[in-house]
PDB file of N, CA and C in Angstrom:
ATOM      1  N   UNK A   1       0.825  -1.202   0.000  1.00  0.00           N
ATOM      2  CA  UNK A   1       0.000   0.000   0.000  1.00  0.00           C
ATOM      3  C   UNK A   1       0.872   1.271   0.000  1.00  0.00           C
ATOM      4  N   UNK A   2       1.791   1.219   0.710  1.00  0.00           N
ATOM      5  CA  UNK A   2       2.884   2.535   0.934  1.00  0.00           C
ATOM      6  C   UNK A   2       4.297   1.790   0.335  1.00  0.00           C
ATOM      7  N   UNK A   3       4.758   2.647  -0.739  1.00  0.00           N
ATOM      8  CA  UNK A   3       6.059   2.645  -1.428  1.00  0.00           C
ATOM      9  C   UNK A   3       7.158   3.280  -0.469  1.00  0.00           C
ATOM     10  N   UNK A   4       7.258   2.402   0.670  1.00  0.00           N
ATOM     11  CA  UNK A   4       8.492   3.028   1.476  1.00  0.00           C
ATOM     12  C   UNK A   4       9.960   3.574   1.195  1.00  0.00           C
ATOM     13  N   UNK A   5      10.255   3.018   0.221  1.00  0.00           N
ATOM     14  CA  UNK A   5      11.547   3.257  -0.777  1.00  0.00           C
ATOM     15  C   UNK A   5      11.161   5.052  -1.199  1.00  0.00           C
ATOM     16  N   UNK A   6      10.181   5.546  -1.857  1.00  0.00           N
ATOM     17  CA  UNK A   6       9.767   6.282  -2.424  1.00  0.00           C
ATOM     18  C   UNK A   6       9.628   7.556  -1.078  1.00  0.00           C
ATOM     19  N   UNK A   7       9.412   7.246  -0.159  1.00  0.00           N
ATOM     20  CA  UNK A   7       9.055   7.882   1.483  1.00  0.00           C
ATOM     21  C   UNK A   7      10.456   8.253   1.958  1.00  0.00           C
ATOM     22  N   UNK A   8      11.245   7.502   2.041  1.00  0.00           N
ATOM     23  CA  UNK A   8      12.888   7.353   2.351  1.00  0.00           C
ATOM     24  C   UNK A   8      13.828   8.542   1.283  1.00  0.00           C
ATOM     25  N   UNK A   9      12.957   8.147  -0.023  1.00  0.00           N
ATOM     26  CA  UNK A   9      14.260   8.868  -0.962  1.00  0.00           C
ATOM     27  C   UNK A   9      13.226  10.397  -1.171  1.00  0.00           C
ATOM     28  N   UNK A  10      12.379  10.690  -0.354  1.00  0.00           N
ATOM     29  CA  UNK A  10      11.683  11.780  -0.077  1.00  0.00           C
ATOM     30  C   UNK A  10      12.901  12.630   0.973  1.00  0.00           C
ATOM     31  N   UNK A  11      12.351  11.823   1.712  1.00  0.00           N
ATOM     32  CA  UNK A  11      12.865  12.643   3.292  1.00  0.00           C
ATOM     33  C   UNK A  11      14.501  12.882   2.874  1.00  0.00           C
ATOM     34  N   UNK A  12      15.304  12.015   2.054  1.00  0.00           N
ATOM     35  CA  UNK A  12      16.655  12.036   1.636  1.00  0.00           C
ATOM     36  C   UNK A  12      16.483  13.192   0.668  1.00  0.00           C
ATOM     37  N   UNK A  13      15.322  13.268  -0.012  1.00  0.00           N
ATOM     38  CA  UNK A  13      15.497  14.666  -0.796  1.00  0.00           C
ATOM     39  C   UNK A  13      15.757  15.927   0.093  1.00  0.00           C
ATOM     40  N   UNK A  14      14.671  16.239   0.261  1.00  0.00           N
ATOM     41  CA  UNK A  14      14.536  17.655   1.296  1.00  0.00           C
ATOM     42  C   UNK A  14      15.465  17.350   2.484  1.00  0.00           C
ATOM     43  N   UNK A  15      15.476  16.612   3.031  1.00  0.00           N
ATOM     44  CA  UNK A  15      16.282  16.192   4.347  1.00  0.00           C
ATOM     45  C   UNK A  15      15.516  16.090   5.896  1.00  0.00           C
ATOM     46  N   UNK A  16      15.850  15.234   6.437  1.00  0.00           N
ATOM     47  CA  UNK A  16      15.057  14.939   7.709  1.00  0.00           C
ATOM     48  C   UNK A  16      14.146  15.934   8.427  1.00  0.00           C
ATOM     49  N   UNK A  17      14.941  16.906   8.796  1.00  0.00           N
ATOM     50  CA  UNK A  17      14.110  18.078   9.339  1.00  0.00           C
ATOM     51  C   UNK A  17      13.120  18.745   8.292  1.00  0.00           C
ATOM     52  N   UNK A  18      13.485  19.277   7.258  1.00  0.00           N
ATOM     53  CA  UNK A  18      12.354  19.568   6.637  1.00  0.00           C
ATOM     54  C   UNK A  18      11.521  18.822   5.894  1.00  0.00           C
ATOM     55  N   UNK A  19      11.486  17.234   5.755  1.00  0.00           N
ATOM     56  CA  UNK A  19      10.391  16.386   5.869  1.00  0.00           C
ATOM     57  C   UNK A  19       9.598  16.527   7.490  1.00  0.00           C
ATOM     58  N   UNK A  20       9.611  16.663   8.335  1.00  0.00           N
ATOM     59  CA  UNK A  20       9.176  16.586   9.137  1.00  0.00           C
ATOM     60  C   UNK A  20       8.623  17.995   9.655  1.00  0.00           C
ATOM     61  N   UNK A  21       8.697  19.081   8.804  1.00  0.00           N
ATOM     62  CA  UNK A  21       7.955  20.228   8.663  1.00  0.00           C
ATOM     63  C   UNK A  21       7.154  20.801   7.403  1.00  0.00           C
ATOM     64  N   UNK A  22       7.457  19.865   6.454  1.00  0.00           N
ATOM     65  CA  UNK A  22       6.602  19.998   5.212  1.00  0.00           C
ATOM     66  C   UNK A  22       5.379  19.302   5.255  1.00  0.00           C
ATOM     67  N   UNK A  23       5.665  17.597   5.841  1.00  0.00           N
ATOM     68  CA  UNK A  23       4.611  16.335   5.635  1.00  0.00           C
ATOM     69  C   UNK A  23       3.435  17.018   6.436  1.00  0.00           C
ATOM     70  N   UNK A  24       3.318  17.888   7.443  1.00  0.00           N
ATOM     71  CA  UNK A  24       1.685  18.284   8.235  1.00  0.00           C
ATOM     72  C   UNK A  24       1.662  19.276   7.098  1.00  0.00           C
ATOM     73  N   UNK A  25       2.013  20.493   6.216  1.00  0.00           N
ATOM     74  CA  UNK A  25       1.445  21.291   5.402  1.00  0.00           C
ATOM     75  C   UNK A  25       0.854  20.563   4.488  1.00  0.00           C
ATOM     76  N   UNK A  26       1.787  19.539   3.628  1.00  0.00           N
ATOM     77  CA  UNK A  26       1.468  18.543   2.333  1.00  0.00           C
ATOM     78  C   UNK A  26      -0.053  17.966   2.658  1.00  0.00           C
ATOM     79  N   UNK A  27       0.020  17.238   3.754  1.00  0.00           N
ATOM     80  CA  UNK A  27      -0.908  16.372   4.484  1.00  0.00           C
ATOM     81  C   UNK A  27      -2.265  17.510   4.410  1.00  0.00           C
ATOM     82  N   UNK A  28      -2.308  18.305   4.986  1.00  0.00           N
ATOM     83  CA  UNK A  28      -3.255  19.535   5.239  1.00  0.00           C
ATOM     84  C   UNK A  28      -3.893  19.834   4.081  1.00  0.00           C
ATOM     85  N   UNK A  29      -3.280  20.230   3.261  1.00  0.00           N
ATOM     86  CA  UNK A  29      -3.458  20.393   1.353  1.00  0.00           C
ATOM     87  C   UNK A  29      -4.250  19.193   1.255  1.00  0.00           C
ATOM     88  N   UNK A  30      -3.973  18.017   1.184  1.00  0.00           N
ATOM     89  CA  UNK A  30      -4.531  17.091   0.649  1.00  0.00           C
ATOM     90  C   UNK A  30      -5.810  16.695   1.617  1.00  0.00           C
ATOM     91  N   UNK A  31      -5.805  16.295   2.844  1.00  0.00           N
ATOM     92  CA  UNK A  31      -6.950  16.399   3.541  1.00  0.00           C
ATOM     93  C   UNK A  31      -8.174  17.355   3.052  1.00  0.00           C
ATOM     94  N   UNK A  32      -7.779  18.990   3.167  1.00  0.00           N
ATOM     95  CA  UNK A  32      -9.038  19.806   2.351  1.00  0.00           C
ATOM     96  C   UNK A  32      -9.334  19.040   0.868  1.00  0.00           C
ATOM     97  N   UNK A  33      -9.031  18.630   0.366  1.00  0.00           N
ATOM     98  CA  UNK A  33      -9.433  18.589  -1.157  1.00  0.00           C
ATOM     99  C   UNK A  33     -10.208  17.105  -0.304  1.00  0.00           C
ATOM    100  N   UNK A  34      -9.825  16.071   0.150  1.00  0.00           N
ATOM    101  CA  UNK A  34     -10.343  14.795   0.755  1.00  0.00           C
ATOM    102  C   UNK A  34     -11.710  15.399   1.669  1.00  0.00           C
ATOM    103  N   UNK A  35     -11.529  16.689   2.358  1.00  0.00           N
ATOM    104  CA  UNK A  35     -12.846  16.515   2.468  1.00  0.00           C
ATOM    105  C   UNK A  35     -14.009  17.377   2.006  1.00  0.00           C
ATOM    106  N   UNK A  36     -13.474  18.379   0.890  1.00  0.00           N
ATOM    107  CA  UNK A  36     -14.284  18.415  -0.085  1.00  0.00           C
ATOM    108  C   UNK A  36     -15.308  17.573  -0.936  1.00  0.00           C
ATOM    109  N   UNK A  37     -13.989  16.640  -1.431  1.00  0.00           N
ATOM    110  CA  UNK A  37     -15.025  15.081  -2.007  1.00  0.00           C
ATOM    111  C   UNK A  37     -15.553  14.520  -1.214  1.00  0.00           C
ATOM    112  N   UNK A  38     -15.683  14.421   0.101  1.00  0.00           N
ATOM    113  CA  UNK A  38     -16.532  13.845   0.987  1.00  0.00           C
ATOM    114  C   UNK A  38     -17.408  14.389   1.367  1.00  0.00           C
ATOM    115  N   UNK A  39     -17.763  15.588   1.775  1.00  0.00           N
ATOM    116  CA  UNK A  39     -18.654  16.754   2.077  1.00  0.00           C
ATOM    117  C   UNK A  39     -19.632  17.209   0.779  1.00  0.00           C
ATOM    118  N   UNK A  40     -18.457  17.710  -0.308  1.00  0.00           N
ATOM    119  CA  UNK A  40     -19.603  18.518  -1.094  1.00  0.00           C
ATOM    120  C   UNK A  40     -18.459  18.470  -2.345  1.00  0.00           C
ATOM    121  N   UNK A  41     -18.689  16.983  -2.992  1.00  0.00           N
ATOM    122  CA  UNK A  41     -17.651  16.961  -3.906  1.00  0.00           C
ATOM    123  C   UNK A  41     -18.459  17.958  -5.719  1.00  0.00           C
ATOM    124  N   UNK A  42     -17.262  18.305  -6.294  1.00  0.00           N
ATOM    125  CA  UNK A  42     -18.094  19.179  -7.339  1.00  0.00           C
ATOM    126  C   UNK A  42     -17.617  18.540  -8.398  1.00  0.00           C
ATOM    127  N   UNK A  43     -18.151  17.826  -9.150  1.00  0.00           N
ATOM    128  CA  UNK A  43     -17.882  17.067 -10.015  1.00  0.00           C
ATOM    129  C   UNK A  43     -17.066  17.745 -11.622  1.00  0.00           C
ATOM    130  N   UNK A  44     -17.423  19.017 -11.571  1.00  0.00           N
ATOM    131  CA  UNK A  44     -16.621  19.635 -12.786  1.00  0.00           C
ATOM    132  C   UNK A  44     -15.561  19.960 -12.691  1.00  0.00           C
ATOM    133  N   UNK A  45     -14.615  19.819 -11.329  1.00  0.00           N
ATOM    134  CA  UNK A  45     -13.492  20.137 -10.854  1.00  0.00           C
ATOM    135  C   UNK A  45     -12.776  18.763 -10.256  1.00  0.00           C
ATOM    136  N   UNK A  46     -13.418  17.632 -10.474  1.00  0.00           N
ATOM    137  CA  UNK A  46     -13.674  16.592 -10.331  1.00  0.00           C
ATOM    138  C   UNK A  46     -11.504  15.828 -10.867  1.00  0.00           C
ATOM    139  N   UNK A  47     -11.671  16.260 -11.700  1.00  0.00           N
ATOM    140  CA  UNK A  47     -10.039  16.096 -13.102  1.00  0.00           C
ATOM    141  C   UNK A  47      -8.835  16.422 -12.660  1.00  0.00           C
ATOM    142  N   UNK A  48      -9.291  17.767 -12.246  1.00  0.00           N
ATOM    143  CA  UNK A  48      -8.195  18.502 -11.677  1.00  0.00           C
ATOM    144  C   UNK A  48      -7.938  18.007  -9.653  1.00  0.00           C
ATOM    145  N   UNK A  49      -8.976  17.690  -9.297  1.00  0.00           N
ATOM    146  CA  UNK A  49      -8.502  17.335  -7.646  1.00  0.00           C
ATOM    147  C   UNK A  49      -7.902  15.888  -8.042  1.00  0.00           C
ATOM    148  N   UNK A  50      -8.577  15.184  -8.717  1.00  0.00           N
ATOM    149  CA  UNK A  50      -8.012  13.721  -8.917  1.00  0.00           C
ATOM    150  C   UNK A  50      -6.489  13.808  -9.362  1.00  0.00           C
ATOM    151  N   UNK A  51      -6.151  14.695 -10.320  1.00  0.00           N
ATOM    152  CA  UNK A  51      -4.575  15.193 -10.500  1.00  0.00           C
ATOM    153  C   UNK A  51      -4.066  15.684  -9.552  1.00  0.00           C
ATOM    154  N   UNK A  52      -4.679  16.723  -8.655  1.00  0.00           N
ATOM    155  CA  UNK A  52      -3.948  17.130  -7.764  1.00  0.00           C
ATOM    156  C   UNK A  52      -3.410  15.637  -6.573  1.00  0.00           C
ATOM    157  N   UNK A  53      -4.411  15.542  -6.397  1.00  0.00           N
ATOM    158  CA  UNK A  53      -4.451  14.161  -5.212  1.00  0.00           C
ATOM    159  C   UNK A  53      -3.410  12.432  -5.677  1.00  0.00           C
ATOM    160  N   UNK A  54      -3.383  13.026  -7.002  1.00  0.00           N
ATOM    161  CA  UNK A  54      -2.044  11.809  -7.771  1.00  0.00           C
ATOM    162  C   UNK A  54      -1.109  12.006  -7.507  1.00  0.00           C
ATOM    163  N   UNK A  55      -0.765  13.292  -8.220  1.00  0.00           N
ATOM    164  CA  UNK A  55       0.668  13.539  -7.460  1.00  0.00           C
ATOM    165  C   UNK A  55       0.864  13.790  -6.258  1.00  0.00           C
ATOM    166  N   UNK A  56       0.422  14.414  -4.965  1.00  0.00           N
ATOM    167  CA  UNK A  56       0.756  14.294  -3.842  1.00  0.00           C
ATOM    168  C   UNK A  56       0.885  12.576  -3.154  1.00  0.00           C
ATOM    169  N   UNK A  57       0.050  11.663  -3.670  1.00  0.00           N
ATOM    170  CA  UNK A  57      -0.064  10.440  -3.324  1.00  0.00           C
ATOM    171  C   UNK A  57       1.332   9.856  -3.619  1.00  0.00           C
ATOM    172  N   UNK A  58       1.656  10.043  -5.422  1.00  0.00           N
ATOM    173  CA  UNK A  58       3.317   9.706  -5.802  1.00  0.00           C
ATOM    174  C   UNK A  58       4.306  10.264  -4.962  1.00  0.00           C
ATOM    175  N   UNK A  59       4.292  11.574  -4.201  1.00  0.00           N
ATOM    176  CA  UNK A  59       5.419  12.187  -3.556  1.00  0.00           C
ATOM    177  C   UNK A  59       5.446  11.205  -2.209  1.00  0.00           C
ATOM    178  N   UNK A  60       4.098  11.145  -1.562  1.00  0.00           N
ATOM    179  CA  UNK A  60       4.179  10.251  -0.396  1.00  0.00           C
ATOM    180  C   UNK A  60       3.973   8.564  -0.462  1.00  0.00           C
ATOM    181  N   UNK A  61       4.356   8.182  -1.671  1.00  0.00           N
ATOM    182  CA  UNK A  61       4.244   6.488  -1.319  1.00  0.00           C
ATOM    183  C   UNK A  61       3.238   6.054  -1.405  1.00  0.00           C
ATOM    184  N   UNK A  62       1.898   6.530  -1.646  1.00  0.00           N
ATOM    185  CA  UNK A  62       0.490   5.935  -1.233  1.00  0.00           C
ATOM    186  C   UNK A  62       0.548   5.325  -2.690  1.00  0.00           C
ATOM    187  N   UNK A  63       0.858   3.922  -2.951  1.00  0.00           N
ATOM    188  CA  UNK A  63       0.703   3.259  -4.206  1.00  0.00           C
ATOM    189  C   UNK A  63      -1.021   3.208  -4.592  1.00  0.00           C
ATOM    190  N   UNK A  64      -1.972   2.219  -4.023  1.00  0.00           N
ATOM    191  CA  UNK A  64      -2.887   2.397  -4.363  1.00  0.00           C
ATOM    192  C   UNK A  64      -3.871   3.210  -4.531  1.00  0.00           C
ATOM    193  N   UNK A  65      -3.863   4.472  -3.479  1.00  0.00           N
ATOM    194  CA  UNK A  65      -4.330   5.520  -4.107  1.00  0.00           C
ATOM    195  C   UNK A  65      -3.791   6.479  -4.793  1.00  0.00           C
ATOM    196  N   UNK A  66      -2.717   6.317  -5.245  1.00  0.00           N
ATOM    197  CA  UNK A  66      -2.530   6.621  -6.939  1.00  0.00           C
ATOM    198  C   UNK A  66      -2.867   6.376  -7.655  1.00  0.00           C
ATOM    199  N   UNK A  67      -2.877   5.239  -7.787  1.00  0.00           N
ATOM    200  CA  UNK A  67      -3.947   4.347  -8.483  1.00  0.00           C
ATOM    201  C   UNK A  67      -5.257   4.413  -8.827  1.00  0.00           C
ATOM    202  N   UNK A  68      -5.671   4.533  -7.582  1.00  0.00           N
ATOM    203  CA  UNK A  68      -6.946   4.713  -8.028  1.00  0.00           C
ATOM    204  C   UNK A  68      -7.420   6.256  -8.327  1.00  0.00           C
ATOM    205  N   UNK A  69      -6.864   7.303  -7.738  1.00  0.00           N
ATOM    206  CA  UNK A  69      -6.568   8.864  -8.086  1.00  0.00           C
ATOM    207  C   UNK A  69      -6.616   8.982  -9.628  1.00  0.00           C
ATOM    208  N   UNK A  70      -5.482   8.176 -10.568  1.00  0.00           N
ATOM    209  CA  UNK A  70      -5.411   8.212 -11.615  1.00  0.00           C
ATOM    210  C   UNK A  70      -6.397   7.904 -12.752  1.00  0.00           C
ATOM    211  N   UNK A  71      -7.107   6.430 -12.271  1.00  0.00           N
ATOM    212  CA  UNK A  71      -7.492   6.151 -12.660  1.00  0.00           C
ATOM    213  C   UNK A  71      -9.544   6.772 -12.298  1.00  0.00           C
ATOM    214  N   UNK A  72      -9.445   7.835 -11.367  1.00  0.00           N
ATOM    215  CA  UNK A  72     -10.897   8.554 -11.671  1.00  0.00           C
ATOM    216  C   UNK A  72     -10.190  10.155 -12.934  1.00  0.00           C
ATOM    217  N   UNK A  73      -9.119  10.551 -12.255  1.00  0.00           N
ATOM    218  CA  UNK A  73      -8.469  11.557 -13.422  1.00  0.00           C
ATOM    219  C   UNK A  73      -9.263  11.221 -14.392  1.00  0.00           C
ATOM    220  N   UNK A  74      -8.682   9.962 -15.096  1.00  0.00           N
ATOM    221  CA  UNK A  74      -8.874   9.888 -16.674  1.00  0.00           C
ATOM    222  C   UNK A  74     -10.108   9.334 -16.749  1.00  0.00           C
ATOM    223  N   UNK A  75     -11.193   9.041 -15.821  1.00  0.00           N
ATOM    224  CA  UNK A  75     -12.902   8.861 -16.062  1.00  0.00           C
ATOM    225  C   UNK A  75     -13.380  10.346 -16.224  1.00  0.00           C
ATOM    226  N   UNK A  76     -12.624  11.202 -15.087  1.00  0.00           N
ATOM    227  CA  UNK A  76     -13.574  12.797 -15.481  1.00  0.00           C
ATOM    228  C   UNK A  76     -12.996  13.462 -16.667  1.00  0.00           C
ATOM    229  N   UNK A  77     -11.688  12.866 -17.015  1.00  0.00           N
ATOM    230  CA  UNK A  77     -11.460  13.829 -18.483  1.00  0.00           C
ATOM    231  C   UNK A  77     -12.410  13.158 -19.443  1.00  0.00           C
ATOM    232  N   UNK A  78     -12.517  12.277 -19.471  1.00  0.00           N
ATOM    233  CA  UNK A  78     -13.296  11.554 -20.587  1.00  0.00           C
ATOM    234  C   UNK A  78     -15.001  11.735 -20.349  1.00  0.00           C
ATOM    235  N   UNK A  79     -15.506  12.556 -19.157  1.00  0.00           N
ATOM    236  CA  UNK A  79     -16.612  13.326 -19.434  1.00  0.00           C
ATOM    237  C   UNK A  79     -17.277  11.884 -18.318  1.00  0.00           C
ATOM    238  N   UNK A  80     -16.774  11.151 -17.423  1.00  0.00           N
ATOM    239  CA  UNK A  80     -17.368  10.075 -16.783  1.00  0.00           C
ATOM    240  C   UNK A  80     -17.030  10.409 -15.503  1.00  0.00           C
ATOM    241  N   UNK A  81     -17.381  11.754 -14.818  1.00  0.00           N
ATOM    242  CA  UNK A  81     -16.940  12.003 -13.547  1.00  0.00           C
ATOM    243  C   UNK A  81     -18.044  11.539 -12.143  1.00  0.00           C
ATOM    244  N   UNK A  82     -19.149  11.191 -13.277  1.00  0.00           N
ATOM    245  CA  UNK A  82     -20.039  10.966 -11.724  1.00  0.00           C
ATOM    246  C   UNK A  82     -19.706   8.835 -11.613  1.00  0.00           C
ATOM    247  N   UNK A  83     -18.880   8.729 -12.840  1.00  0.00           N
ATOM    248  CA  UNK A  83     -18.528   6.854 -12.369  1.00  0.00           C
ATOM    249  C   UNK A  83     -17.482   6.514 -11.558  1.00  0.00           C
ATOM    250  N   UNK A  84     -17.017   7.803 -11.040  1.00  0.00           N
ATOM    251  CA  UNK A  84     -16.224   7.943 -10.116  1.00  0.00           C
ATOM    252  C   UNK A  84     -16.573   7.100  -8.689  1.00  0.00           C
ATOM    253  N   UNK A  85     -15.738   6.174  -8.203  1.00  0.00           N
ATOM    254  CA  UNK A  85     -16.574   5.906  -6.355  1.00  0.00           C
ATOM    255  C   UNK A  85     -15.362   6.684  -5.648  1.00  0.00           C
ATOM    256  N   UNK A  86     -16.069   7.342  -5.606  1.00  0.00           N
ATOM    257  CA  UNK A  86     -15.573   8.464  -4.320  1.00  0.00           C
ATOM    258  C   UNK A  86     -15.253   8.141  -3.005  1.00  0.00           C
ATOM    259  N   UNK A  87     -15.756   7.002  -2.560  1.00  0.00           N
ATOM    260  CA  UNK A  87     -15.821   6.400  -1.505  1.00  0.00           C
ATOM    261  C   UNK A  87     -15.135   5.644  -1.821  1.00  0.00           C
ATOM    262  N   UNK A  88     -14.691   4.883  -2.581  1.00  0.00           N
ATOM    263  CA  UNK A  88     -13.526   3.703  -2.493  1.00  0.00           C
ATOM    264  C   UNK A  88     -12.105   4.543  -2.479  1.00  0.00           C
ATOM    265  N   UNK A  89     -12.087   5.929  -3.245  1.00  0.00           N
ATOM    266  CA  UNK A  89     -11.011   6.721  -3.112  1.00  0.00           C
ATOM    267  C   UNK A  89     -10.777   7.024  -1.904  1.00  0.00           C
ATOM    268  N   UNK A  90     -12.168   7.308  -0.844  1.00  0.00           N
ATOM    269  CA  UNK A  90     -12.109   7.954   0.308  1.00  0.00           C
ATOM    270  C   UNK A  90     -11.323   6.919   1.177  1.00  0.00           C
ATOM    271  N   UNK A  91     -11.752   5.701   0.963  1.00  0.00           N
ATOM    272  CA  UNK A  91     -11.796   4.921   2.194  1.00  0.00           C
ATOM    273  C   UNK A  91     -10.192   4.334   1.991  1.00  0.00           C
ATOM    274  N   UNK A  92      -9.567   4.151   0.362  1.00  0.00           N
ATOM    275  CA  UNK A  92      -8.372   3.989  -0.399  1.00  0.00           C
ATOM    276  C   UNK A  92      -7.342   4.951   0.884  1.00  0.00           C
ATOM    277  N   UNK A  93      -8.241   6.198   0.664  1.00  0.00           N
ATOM    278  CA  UNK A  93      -7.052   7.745   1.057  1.00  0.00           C
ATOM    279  C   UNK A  93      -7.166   6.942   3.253  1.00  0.00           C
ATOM    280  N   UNK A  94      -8.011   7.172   3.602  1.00  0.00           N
ATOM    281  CA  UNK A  94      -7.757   6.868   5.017  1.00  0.00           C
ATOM    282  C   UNK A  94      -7.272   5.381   5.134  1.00  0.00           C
ATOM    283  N   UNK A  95      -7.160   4.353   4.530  1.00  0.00           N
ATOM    284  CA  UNK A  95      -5.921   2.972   4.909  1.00  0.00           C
ATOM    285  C   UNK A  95      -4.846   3.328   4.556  1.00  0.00           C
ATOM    286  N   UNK A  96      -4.701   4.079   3.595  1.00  0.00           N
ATOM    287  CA  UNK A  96      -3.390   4.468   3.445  1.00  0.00           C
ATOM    288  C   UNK A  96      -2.320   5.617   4.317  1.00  0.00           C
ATOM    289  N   UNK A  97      -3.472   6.249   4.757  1.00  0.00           N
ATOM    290  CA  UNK A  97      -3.038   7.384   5.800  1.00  0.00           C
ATOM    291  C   UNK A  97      -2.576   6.384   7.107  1.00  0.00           C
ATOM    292  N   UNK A  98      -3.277   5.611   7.691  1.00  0.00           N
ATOM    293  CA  UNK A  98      -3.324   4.959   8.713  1.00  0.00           C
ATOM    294  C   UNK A  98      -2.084   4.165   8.192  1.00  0.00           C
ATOM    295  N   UNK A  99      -1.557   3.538   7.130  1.00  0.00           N
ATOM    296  CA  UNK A  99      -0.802   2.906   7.512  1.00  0.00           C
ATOM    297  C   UNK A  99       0.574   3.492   7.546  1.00  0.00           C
ATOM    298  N   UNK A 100       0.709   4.672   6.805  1.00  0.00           N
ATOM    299  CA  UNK A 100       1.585   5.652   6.700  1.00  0.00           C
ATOM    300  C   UNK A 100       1.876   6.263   7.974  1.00  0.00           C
ATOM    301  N   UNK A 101       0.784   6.658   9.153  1.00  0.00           N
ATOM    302  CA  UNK A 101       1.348   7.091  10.122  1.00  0.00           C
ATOM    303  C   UNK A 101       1.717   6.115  10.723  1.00  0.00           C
ATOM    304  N   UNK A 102       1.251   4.751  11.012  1.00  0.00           N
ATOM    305  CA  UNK A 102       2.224   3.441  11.832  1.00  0.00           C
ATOM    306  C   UNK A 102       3.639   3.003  11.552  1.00  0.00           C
ATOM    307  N   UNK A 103       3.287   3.144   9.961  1.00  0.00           N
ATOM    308  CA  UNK A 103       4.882   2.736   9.326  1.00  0.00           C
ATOM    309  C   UNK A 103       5.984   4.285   9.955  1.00  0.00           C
ATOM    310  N   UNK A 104       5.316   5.313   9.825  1.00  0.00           N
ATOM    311  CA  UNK A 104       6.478   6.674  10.469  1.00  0.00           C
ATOM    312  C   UNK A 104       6.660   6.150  11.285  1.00  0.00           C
ATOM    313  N   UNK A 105       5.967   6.115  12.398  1.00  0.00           N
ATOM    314  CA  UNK A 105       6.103   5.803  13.989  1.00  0.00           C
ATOM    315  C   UNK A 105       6.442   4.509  13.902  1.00  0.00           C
ATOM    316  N   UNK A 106       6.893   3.247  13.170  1.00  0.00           N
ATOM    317  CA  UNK A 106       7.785   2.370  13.525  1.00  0.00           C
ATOM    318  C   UNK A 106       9.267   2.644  12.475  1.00  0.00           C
ATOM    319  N   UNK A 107       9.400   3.937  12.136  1.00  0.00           N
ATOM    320  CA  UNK A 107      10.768   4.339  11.246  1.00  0.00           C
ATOM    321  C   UNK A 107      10.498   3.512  10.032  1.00  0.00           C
ATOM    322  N   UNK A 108       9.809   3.645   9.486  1.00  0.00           N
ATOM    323  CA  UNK A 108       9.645   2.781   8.182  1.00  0.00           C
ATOM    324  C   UNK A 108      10.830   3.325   6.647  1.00  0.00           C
ATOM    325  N   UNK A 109      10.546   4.547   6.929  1.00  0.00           N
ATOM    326  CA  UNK A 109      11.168   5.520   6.093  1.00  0.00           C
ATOM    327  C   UNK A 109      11.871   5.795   6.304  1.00  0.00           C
ATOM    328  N   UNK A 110      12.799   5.607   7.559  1.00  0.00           N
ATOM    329  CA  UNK A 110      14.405   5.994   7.927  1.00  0.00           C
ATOM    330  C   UNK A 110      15.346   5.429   7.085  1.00  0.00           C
TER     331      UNK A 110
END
């Protein structure tokens, strides 16, 4: 579910300390748009959050919801934004969060 390799050569980018002052802003960003689509998702902007929410997923390791991020992207460009399950993205985005904060807190990414 989490590309730990990908998490590691993160924090090796920017460097320890400022992974560990970027990941709550990054995180924050992506949460609002997560609970937009959960609250009061708008389906014509639908393309662009699914892009946004890809690449932040690629920066942090979240393999399957990239995946599946990507793969609603290219349903709303193609004019199929309400075949979107929003809820499998949703529920995709919180296992992956959850396992991302256990794997930090057991140094997964060190």
């Amino acid at each position: 579910m989490i590309d730990w390799k990908r998490v590691a050569d993160l924090r090796d980018e920017i460097g320890s300390e400022d992974f560990e002052e970027v990941l709550p802003l990054f995180l924050e960003e992506v949460l609002g748009v997560m609970d937009t689509l959960r609250d009061a998702p708008d389906l014509s902007r639908l393309e662009e959050d699914m892009h946004f929410l890809k690449g932040a997923a690629l920066n942090l390791g979240f393999e399957a919801f990239t995946n599946l991020c990507s793969a609603g992207e290219k349903a709303a460009a193609a004019g199929q934004a309400s075949t979107v399950n929003l809820a499998e993205i949703i529920d995709c985005f919180e296992a992956s969060r959850a396992t991302f904060d256990a794997g930090l807190a057991q140094g997964a990414a060190a």
